[in-house]
C-alpha atoms as a PDB file:
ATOM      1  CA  UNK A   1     -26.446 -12.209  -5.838  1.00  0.00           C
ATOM      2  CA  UNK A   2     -23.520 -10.493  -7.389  1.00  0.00           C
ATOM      3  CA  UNK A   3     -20.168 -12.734  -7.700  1.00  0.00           C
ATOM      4  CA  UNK A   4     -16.722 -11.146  -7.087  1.00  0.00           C
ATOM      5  CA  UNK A   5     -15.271 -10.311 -10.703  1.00  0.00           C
ATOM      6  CA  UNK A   6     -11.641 -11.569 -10.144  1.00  0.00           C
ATOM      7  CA  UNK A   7     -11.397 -15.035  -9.133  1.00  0.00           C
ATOM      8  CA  UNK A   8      -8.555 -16.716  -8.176  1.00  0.00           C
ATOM      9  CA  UNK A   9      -7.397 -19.850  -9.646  1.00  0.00           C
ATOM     10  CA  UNK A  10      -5.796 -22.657  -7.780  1.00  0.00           C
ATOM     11  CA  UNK A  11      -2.228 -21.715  -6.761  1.00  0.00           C
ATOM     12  CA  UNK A  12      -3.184 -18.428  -8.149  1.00  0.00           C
ATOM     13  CA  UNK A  13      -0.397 -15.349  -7.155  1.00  0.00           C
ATOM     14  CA  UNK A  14      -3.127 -12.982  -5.849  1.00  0.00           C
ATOM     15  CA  UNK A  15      -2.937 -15.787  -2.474  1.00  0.00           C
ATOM     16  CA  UNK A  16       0.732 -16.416  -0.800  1.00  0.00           C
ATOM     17  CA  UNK A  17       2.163 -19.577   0.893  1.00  0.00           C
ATOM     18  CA  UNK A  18      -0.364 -19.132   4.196  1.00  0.00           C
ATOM     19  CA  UNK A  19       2.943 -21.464   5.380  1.00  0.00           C
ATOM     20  CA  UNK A  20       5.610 -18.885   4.467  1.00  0.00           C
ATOM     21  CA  UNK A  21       3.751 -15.983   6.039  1.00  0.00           C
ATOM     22  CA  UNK A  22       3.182 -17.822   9.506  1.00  0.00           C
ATOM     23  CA  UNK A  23       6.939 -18.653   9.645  1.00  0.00           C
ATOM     24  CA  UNK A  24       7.778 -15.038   8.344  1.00  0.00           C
ATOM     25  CA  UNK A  25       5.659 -13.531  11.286  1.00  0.00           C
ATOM     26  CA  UNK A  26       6.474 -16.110  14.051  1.00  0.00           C
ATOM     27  CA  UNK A  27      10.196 -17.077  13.570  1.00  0.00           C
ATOM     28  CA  UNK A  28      11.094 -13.336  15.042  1.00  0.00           C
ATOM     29  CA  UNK A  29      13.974 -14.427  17.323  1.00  0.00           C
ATOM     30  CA  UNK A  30      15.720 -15.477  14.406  1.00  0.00           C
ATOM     31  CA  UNK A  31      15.458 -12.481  12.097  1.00  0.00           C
ATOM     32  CA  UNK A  32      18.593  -9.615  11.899  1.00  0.00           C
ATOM     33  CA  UNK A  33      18.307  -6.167  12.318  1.00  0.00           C
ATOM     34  CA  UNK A  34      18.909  -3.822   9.525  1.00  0.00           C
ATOM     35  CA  UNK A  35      17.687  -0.428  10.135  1.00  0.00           C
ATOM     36  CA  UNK A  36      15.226   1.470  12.467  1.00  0.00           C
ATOM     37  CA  UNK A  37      14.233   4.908  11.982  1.00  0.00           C
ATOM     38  CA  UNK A  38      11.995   6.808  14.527  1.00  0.00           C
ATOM     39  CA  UNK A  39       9.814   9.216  12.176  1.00  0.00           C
ATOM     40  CA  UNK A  40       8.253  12.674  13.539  1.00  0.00           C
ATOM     41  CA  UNK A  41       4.435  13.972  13.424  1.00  0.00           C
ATOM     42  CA  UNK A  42       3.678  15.582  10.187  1.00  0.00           C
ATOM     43  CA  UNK A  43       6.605  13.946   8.085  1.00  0.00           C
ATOM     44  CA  UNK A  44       7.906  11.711   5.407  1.00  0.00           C
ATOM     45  CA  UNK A  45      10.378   9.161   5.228  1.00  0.00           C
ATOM     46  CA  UNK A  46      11.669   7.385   2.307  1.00  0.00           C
ATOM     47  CA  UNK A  47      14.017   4.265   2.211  1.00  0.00           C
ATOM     48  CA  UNK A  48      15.044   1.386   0.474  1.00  0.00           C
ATOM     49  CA  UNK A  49      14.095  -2.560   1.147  1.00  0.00           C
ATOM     50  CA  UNK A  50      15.813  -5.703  -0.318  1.00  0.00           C
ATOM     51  CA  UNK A  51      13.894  -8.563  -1.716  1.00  0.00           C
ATOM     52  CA  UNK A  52      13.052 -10.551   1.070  1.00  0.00           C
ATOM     53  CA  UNK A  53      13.535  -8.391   3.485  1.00  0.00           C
ATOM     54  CA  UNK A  54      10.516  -7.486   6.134  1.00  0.00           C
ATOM     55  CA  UNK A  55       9.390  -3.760   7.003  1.00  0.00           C
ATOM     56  CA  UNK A  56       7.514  -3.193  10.481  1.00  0.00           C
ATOM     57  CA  UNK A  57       5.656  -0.225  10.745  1.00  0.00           C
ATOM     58  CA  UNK A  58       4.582   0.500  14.314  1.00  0.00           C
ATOM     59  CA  UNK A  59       3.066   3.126  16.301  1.00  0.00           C
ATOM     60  CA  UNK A  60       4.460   4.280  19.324  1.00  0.00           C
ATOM     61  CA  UNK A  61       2.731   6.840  21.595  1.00  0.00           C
ATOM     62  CA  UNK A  62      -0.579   6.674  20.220  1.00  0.00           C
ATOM     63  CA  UNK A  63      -3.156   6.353  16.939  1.00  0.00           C
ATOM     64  CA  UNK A  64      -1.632   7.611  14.136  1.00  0.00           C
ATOM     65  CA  UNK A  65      -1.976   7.209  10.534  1.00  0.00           C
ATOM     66  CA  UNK A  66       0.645   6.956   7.490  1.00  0.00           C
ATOM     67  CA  UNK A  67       0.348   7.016   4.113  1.00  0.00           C
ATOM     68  CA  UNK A  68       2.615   4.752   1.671  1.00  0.00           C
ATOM     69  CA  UNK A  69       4.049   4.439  -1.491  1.00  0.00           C
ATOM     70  CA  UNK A  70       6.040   2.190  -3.533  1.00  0.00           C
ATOM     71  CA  UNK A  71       8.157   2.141  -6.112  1.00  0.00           C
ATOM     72  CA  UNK A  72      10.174  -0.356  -7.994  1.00  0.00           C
ATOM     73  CA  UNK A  73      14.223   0.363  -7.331  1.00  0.00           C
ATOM     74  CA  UNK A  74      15.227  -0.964 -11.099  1.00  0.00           C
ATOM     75  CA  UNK A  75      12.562   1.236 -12.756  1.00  0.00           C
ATOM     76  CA  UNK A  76      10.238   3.781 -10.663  1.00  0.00           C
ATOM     77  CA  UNK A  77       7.789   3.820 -13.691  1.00  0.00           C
ATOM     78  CA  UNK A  78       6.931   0.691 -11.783  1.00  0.00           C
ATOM     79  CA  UNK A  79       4.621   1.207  -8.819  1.00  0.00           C
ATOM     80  CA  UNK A  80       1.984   0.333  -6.619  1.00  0.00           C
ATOM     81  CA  UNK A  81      -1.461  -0.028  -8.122  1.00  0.00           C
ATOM     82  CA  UNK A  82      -4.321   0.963  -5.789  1.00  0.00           C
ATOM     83  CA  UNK A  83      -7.026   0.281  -7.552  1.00  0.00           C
ATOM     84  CA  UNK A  84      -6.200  -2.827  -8.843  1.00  0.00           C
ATOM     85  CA  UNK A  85      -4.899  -4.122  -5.523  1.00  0.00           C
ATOM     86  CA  UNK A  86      -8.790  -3.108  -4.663  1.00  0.00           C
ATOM     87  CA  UNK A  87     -10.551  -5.204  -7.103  1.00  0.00           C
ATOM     88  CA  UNK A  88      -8.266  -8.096  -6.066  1.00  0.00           C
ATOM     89  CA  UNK A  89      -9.033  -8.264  -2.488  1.00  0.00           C
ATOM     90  CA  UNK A  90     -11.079  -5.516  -1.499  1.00  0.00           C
ATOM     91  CA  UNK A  91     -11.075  -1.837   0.165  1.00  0.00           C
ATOM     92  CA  UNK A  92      -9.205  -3.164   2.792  1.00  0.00           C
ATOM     93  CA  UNK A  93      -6.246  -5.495   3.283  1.00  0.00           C
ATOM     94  CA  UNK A  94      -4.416  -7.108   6.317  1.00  0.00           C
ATOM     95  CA  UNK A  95      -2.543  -9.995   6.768  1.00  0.00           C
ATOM     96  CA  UNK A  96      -2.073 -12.788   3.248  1.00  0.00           C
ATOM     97  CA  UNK A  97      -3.211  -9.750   1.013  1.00  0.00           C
ATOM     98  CA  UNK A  98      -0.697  -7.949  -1.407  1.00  0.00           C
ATOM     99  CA  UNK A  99      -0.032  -4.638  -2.809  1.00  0.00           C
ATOM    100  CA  UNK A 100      -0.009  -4.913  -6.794  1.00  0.00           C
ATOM    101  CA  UNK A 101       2.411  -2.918  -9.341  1.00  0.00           C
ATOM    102  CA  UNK A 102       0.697  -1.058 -12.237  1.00  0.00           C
ATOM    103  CA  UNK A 103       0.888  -1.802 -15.899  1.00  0.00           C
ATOM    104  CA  UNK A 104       3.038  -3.273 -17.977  1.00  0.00           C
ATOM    105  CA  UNK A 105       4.773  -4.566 -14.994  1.00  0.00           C
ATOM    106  CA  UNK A 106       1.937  -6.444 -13.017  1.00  0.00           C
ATOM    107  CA  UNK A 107       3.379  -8.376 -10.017  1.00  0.00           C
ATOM    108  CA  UNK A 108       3.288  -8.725  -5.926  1.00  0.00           C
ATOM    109  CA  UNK A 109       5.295  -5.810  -4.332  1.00  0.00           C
ATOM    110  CA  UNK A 110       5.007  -6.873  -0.668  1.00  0.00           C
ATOM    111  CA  UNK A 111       2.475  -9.529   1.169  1.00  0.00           C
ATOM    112  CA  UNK A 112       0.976  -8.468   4.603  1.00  0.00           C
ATOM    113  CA  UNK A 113       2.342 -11.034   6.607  1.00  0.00           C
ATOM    114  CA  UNK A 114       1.346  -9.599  10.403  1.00  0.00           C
ATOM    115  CA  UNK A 115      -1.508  -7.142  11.557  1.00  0.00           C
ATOM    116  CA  UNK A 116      -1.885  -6.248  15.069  1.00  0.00           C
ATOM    117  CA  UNK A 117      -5.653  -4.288  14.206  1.00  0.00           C
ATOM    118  CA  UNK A 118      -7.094  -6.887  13.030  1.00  0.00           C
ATOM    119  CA  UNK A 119     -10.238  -4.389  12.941  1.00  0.00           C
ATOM    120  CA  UNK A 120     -12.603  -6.153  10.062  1.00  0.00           C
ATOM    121  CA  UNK A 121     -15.140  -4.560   9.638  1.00  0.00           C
ATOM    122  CA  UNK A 122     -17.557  -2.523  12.194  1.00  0.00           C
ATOM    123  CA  UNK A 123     -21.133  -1.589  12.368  1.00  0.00           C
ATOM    124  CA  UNK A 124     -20.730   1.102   9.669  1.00  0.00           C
ATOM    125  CA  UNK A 125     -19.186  -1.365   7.166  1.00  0.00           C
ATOM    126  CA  UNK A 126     -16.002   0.231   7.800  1.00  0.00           C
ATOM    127  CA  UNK A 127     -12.822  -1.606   7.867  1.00  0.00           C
ATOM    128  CA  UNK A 128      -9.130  -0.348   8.072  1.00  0.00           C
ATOM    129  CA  UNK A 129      -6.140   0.367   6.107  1.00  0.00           C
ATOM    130  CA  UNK A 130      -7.660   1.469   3.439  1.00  0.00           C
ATOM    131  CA  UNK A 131      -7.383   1.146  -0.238  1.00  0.00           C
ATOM    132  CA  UNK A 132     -10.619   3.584  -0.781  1.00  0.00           C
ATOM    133  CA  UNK A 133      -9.321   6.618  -0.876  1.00  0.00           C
ATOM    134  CA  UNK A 134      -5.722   8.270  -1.257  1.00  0.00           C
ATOM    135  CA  UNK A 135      -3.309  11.043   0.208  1.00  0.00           C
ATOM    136  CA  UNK A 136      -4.021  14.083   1.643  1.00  0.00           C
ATOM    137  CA  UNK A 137      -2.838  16.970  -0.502  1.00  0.00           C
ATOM    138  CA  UNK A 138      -2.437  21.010  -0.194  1.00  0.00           C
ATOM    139  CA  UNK A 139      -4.045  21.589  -3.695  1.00  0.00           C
ATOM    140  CA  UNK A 140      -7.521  19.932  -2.180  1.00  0.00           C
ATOM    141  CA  UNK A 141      -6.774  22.499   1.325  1.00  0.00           C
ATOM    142  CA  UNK A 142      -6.440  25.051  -0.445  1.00  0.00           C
ATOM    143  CA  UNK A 143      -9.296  24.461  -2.444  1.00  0.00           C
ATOM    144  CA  UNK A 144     -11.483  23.643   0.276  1.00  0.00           C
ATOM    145  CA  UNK A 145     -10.230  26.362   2.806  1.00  0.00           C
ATOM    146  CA  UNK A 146      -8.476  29.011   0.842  1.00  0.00           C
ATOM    147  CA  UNK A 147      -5.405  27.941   2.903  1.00  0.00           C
ATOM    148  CA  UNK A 148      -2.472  26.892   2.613  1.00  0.00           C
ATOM    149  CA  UNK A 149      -0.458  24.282   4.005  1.00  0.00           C
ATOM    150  CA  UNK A 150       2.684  22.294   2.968  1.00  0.00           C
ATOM    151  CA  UNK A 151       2.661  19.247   5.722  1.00  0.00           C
ATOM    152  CA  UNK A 152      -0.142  17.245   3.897  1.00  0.00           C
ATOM    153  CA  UNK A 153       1.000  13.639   2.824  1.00  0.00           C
ATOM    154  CA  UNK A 154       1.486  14.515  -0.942  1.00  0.00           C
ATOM    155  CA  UNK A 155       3.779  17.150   0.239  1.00  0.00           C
ATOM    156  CA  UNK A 156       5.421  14.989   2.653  1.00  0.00           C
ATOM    157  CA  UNK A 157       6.442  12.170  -0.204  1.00  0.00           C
ATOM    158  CA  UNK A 158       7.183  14.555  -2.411  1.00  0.00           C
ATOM    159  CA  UNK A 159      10.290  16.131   0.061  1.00  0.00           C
ATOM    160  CA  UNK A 160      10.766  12.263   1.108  1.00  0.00           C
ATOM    161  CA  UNK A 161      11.382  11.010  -2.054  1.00  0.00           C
ATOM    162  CA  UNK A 162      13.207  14.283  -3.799  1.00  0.00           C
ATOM    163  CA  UNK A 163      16.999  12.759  -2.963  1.00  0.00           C
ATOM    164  CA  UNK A 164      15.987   9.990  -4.790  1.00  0.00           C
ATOM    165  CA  UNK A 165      15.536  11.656  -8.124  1.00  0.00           C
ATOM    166  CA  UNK A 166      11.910  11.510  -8.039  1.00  0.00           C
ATOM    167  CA  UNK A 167       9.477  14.068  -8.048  1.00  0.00           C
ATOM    168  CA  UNK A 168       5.857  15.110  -7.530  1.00  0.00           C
ATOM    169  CA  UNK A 169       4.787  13.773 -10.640  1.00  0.00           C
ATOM    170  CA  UNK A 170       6.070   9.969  -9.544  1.00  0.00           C
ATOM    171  CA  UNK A 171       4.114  10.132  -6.142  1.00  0.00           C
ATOM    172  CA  UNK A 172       0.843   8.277  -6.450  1.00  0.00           C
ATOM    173  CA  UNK A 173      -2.273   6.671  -4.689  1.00  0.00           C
ATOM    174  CA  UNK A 174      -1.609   5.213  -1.707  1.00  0.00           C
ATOM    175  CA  UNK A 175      -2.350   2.696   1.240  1.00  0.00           C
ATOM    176  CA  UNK A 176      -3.520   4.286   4.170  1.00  0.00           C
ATOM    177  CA  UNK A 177      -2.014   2.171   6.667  1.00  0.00           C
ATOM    178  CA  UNK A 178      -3.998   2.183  10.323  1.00  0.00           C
ATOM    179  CA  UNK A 179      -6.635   4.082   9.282  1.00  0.00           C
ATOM    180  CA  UNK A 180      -9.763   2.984   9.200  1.00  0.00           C
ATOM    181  CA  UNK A 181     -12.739   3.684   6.419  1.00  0.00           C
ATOM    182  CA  UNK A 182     -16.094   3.595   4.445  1.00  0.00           C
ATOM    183  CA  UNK A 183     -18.662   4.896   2.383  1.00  0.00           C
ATOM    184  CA  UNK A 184     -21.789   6.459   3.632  1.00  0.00           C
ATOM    185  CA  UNK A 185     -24.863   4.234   3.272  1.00  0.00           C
ATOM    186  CA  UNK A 186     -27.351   6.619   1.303  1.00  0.00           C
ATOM    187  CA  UNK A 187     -24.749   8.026  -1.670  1.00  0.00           C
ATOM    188  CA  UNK A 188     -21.386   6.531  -0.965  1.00  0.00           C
ATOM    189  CA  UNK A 189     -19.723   9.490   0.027  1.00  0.00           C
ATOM    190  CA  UNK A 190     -16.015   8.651   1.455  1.00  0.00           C
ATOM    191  CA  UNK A 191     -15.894   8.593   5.588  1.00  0.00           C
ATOM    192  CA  UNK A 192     -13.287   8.322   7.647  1.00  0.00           C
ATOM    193  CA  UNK A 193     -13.077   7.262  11.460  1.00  0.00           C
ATOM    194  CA  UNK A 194     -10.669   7.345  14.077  1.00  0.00           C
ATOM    195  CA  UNK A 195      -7.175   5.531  13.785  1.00  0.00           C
ATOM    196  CA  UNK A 196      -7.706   2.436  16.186  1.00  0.00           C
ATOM    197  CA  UNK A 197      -4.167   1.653  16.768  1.00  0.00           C
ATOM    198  CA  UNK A 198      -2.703   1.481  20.366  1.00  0.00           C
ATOM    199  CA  UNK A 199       0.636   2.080  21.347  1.00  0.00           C
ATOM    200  CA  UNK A 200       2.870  -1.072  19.643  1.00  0.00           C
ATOM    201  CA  UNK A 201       0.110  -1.858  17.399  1.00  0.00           C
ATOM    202  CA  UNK A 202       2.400  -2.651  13.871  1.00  0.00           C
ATOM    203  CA  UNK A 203       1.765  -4.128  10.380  1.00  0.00           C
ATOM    204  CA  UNK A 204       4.852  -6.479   8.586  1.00  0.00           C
ATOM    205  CA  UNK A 205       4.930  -6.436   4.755  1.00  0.00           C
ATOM    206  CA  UNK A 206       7.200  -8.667   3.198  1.00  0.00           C
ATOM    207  CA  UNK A 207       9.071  -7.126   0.317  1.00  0.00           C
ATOM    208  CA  UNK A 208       8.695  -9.493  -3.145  1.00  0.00           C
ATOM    209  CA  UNK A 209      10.673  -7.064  -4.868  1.00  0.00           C
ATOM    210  CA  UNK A 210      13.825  -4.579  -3.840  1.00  0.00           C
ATOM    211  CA  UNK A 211      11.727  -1.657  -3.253  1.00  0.00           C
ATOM    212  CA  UNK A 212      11.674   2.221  -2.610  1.00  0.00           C
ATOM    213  CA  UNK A 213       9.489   3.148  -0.084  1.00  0.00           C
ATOM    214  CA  UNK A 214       8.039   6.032   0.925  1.00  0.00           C
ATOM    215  CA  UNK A 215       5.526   7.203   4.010  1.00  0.00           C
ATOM    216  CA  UNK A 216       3.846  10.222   5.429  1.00  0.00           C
ATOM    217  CA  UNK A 217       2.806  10.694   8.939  1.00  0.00           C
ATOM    218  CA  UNK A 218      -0.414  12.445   8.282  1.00  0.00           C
ATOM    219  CA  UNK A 219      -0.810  15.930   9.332  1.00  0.00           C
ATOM    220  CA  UNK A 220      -4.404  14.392  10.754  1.00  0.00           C
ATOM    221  CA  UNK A 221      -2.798  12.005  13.096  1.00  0.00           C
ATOM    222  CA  UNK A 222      -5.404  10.114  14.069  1.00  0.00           C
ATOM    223  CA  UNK A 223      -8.225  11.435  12.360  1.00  0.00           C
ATOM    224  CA  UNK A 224     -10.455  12.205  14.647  1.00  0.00           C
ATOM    225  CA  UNK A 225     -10.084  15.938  13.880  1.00  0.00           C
ATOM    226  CA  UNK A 226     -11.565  16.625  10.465  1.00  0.00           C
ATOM    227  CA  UNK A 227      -9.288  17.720   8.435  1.00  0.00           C
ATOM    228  CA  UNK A 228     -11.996  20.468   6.359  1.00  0.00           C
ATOM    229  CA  UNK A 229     -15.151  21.930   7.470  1.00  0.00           C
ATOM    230  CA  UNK A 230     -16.896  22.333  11.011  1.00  0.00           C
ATOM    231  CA  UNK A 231     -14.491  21.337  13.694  1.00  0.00           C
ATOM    232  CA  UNK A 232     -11.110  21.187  11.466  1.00  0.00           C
ATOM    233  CA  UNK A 233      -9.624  24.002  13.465  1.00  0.00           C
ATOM    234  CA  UNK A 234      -8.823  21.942  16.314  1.00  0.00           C
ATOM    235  CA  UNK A 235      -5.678  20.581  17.300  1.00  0.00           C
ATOM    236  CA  UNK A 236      -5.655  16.746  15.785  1.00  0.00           C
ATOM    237  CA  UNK A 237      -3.515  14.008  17.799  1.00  0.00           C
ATOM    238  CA  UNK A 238      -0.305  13.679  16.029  1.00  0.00           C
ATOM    239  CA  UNK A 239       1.789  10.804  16.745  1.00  0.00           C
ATOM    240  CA  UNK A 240       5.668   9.415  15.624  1.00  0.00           C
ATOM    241  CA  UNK A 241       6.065   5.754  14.143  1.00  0.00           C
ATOM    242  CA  UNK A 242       8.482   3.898  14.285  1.00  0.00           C
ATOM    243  CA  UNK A 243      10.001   1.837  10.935  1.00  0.00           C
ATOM    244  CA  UNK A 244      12.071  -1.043  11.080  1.00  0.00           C
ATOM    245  CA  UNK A 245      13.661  -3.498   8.522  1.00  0.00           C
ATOM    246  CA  UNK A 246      14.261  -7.281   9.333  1.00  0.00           C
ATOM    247  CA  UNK A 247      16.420  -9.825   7.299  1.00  0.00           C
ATOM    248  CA  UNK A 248      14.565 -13.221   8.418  1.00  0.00           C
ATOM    249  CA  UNK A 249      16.227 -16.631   8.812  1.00  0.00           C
ATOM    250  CA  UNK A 250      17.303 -17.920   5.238  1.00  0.00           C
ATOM    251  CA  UNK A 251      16.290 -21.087   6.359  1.00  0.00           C
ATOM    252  CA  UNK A 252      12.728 -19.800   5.884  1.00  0.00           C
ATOM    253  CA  UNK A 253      12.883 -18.265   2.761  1.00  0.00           C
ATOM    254  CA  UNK A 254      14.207 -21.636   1.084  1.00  0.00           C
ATOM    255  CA  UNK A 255      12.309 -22.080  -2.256  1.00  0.00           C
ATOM    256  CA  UNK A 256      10.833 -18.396  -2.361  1.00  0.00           C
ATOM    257  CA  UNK A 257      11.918 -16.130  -5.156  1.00  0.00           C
ATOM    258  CA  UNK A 258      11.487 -12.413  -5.786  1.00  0.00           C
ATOM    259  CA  UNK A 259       8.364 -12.016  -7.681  1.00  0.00           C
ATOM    260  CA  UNK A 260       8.397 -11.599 -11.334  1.00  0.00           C
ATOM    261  CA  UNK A 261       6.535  -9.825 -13.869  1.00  0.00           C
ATOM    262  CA  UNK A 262       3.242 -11.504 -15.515  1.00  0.00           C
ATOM    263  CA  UNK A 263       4.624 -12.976 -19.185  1.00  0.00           C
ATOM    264  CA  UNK A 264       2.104 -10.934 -21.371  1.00  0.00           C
ATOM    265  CA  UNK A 265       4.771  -9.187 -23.795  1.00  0.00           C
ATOM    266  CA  UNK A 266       2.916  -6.402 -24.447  1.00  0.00           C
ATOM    267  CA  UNK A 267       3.315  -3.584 -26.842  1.00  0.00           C
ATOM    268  CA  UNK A 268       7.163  -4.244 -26.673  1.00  0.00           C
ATOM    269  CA  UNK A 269       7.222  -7.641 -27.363  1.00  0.00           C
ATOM    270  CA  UNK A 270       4.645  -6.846 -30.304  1.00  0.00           C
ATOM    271  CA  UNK A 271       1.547  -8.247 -28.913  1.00  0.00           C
ATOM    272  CA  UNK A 272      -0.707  -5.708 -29.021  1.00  0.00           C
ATOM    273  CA  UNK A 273       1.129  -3.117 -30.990  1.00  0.00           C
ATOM    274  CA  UNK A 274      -0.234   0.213 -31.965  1.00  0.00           C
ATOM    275  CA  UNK A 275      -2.145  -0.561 -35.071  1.00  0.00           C
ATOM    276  CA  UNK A 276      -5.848  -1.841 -35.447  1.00  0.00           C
ATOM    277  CA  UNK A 277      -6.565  -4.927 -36.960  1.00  0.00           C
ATOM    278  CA  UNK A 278      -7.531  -5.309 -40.070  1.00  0.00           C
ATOM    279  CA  UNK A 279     -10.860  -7.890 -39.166  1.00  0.00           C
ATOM    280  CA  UNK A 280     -12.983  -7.785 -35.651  1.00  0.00           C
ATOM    281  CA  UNK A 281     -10.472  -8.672 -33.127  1.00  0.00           C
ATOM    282  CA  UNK A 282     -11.212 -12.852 -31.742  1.00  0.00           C
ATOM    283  CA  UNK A 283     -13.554 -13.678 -29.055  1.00  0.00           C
ATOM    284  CA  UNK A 284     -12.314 -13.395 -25.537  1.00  0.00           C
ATOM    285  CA  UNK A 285     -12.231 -17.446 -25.822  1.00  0.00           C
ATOM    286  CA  UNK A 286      -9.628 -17.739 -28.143  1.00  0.00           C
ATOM    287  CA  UNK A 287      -7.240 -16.854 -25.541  1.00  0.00           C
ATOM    288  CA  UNK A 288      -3.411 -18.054 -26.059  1.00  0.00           C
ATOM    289  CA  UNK A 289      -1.829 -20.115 -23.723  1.00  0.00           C
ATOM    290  CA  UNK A 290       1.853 -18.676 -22.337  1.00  0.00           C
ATOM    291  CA  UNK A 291       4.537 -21.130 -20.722  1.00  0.00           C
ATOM    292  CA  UNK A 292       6.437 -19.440 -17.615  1.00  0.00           C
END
């Protein structure tokens, strides 16, 4: 039997305080309103979070699904890592999972701290918000159709994002939040099933870092209108969300800190550098010890 390559060690950072998240997601009466923003079908919606601060996405009339990004607000060559956020915990996360920044940077960027789904996983070894796959774009439409169409979730980030000074070229694989996923049992071809989520269904991430974030409402809605081949021409079920950002009791966050970046120097600090070494390089188990 196959073991799970990345293994946490005790008080590991790929596993938050199960304490701090069940005070975080409880202690609502005590929390302050910052913001709330009611996004429309087909959309995108880009903001900023403090560390600290809690974001509640949640649906309103019906199923829909969004797509999100992250950035880091000091440097946006920092962002969310998909596939290493994967390998960590899975293709699908809910609530004491987090979303990962990429390399050189390497650190929590929020912690799911409340999921109303709590789907797990069905008959088809599905489960839901997915880290499997990534956004909808118009460059696969048109490929696929021979149509075009400019509401798809990369295009949606893209405009969201633009009066931030980012572009295109910074928008990146995403979380598909609410919707719900798999791969086929014979060849492991990508599936995806209808959005489960009910009217006031809503996930809470806790942000670890100040953060730009950005969604999409996809132009699928719910998903269960294909979105290429027999039976995409069909109206799909489109639905707004609704975003909100909490500052919780202080009293809670006593002893937490914004997370930090892992202490490997890298090719800055001269660690690895760009030239090869002279002899083989050591065995994996002369690994160096760093102090935080």
């Amino acid at each position: 039997m196959p073991q799970a390559s990345y293994v946490a060690s005790v008080d590991s950072p790929l596993s938050p305080d199960p304490d701090l998240v069940r005070r975080l997601a409880s202690e609502q009466d005590s929390r302050r309103a910052v913001s709330e923003v009611v996004v429309p079908v087909r959309s995108g919606h880009a903001f900023k979070v403090q560390a600290g601060q809690i974001v509640r996405f949640s649906t309103l009339d019906g199923p829909q699904v969004v797509d999100l990004n992250l950035w880091a607000q000091s440097d946006p060559r920092e962002h969310f890592w998909a596939s290493r956020t994967r390998q960590f915990y899975g293709t699908h996360v809910t609530t004491g999972h987090r979303l990962w920044s990429n390399l050189p940077f390497l650190r929590p960027m929020v912690t799911f701290i409340a999921d109303t789904i709590g789907y797990g996983r069905d008959g088809d070894d599905a489960g839901c918000h997915d880290l499997l796959g990534t956004r909808c774009d118009p460059y696969v439409n048109q490929m696929l159709s021979g149509a075009a169409y400019d509401f798809h979730c990369h295009s949606n980030l893209t405009r969201a994002v633009a009066e931030f000074g980012l572009t295109e070229f910074d928008v990146h694989d995403v979380i598909n939040l609410f919707q719900v996923t798999g791969l086929m049992p014979d060849d492991k071809r990508y599936f995806m099933k209808k959005c489960p989520a009910r009217p006031g269904d809503f996930v809470e991430l806790l942000a670890e870092i100040d953060l730009l974030m950005a969604i999409s409402l996809c132009p699928g809605g719910d998903l269960a209108v294909p979105l290429w081949g027999e039976g995409s021409d069909a109206e799909p079920n489109c639905n707004p969300l609704r975003v909100e950002v909490f500052e919780p009791d202080p009293t809670i966050l006593v002893g937490w800190q914004p997370a930090t970046c892992v202490p490997y120097t890298g090719a800055s600090g001269r660690r690895h550098g760009y030239g090869s070494p002279a002899d083989p390089p050591p065995p994996l188990t002369e690994r160096v010890p760093v102090e935080n």
